[in-house]
Protein backbone atom coordinates (compact mmCIF):
# COMPACT_ATOMS: atom_id res chain seq x y z
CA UNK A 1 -7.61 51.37 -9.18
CA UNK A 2 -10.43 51.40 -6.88
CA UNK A 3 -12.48 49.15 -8.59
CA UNK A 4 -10.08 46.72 -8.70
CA UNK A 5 -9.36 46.89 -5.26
CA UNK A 6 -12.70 46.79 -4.39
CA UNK A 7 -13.69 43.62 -6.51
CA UNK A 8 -10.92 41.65 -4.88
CA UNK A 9 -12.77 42.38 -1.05
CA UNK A 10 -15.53 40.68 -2.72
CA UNK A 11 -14.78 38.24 -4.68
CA UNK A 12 -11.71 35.38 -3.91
CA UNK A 13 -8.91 35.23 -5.25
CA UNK A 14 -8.67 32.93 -8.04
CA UNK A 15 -6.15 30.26 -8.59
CA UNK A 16 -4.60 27.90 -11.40
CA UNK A 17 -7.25 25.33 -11.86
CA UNK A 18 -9.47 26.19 -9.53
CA UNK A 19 -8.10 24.81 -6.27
CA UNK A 20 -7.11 26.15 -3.60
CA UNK A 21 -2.72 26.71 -1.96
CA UNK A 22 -2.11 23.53 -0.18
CA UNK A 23 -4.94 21.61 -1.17
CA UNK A 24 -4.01 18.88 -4.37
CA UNK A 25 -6.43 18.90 -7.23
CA UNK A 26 -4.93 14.75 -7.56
CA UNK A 27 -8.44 12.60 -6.78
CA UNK A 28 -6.09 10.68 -4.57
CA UNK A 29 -3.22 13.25 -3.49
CA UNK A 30 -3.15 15.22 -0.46
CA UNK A 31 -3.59 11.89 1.41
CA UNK A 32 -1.25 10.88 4.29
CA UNK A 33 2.22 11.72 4.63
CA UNK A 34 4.36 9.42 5.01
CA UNK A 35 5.15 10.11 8.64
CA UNK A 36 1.54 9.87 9.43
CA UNK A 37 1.86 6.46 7.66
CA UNK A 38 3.99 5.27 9.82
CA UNK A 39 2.03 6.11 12.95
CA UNK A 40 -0.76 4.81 11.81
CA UNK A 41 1.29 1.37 10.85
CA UNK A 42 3.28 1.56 14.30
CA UNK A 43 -0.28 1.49 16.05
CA UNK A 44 -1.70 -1.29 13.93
CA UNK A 45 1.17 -3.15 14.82
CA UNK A 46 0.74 -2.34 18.82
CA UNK A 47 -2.68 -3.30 18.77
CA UNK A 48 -1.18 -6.56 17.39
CA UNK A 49 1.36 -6.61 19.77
CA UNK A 50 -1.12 -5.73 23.09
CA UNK A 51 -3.65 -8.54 21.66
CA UNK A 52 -0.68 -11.12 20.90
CA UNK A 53 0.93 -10.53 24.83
CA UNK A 54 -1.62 -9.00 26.36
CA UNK A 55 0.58 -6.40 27.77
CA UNK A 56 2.31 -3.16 27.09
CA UNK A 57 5.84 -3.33 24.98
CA UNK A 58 9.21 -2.92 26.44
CA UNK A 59 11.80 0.23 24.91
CA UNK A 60 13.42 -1.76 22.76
CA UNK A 61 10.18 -3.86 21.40
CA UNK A 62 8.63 -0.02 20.83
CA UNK A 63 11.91 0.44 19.18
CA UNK A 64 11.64 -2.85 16.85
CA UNK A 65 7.53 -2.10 16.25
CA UNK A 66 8.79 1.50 15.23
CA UNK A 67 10.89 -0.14 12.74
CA UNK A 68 8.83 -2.52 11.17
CA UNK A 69 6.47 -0.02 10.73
CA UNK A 70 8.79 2.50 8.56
CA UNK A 71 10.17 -0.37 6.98
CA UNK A 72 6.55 -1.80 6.00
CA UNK A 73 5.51 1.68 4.48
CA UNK A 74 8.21 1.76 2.98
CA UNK A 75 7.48 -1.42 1.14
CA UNK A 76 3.88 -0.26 0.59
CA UNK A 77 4.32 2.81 -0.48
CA UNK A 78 7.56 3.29 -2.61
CA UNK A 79 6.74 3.58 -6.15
CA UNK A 80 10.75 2.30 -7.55
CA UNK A 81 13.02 0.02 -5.84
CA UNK A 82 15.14 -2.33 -6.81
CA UNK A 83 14.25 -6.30 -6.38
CA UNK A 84 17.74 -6.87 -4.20
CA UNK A 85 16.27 -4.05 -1.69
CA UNK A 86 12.32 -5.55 -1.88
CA UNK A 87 13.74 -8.58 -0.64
CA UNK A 88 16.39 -7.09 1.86
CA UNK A 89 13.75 -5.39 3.72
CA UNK A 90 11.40 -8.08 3.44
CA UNK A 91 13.24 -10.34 5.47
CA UNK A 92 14.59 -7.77 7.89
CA UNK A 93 10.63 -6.68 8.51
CA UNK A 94 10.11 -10.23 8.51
CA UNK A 95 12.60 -10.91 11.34
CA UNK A 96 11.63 -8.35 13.20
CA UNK A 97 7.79 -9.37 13.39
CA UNK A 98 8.76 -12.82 14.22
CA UNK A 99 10.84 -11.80 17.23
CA UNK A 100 8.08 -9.69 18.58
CA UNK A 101 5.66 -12.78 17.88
CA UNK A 102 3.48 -10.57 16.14
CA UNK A 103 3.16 -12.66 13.16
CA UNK A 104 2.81 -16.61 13.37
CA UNK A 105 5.81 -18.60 12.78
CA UNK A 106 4.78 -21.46 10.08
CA UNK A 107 5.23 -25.06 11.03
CA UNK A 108 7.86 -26.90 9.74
CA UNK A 109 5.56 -29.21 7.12
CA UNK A 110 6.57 -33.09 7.63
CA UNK A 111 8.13 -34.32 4.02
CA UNK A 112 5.71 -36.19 1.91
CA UNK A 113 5.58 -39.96 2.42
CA UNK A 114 7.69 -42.47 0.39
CA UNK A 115 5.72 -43.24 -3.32
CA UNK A 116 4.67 -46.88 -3.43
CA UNK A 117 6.73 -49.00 -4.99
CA UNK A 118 6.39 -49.38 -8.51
CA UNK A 119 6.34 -53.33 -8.48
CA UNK A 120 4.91 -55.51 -6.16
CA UNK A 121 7.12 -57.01 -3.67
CA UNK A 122 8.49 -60.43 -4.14
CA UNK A 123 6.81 -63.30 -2.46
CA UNK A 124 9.07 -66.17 -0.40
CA UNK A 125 7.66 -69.03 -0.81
CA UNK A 126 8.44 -71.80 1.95
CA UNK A 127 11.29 -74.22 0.93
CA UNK A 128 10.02 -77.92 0.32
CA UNK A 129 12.49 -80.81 2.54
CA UNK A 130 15.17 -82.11 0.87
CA UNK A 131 14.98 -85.92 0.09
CA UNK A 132 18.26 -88.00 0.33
CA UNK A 133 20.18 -88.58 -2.60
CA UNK A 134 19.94 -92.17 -3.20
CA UNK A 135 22.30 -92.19 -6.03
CA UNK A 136 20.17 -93.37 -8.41
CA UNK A 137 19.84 -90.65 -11.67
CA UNK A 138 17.05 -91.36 -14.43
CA UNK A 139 17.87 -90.23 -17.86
CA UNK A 140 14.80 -88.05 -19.08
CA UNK A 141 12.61 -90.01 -21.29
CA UNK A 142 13.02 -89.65 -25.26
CA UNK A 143 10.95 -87.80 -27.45
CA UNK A 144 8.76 -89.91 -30.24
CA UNK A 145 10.66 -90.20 -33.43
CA UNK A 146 9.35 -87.60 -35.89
CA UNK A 147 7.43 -89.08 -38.89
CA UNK A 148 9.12 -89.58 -41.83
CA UNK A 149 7.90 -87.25 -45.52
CA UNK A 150 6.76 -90.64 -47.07
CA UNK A 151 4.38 -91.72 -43.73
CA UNK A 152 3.07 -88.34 -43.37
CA UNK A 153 2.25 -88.65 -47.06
CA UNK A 154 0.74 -91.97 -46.99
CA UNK A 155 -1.20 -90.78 -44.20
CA UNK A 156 -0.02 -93.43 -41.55
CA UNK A 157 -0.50 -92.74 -37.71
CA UNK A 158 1.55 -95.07 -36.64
């Protein structure tokens, strides 16, 4: 009992895989929580907000960047969520960066112009003057009489 007692004063404990209580033997766990996510979010988005206004927000825009912030690590870092609640909370994220003016509201883009027209357009020509009816109507001319079998035959040209 004494040798066992005096092996663990010198040498540490050991644990199940090697690691350590408290300390995750995941290459990528033991990262941030997610409260210290959103701090770090809410600050990114007051630095925005100071650089944007050039000032210091009011309660209720600390309130709204407070917001956006859990609502954006949320978005980030939430492994299953439905599609309807992706889209619910990007628009209400959304909403509330535009009304802070953190984010740039897009233009309104000016609709495409008209396609060319597929013929070309008709031309008007100018009308000629009228002359005066004098009454007088001339019948069209009459076509030469067609050669008969017998002159084509004979070879006539007359």
């Amino acid at each position: 009992m004494d040798q066992s007692s005096g092996q663990s004063e010198q040498q540490p404990a050991r644990h199940r895989g090697g690691f350590r209580p408290g300390v995750s033997g995941h290459p990528r766990g033991g990262g941030l929580t997610s409260k210290e996510r959103t701090i770090a979010e809410a600050a990114a988005l007051l630095a925005d907000f100071r650089r944007v206004h050039a000032r210091e927000p009011s309660h209720i825009e600390r309130g709204q960047i407070d917001n956006a912030a859990r609502i954006l690590v949320r978005l980030k870092y939430r492994r299953t969520m439905s599609s309807d609640e992706i889209v619910r909370l990007n628009n209400v994220a959304g909403r509330l960066l535009r009304g802070l003016r953190i984010v740039a509201i897009p233009a309104r883009v000016p609709p495409p112009p008209p396609p060319p027209p597929s013929r070309p357009p008709v031309t008007v020509l100018p009308l000629q003057p009228l002359q005066r009816f004098t009454g007088i109507v001339q019948a069209p001319a009459k076509p030469a009489p067609r050669p008969s079998a017998a002159q084509l035959l004979a070879g006539d040209d007359t």
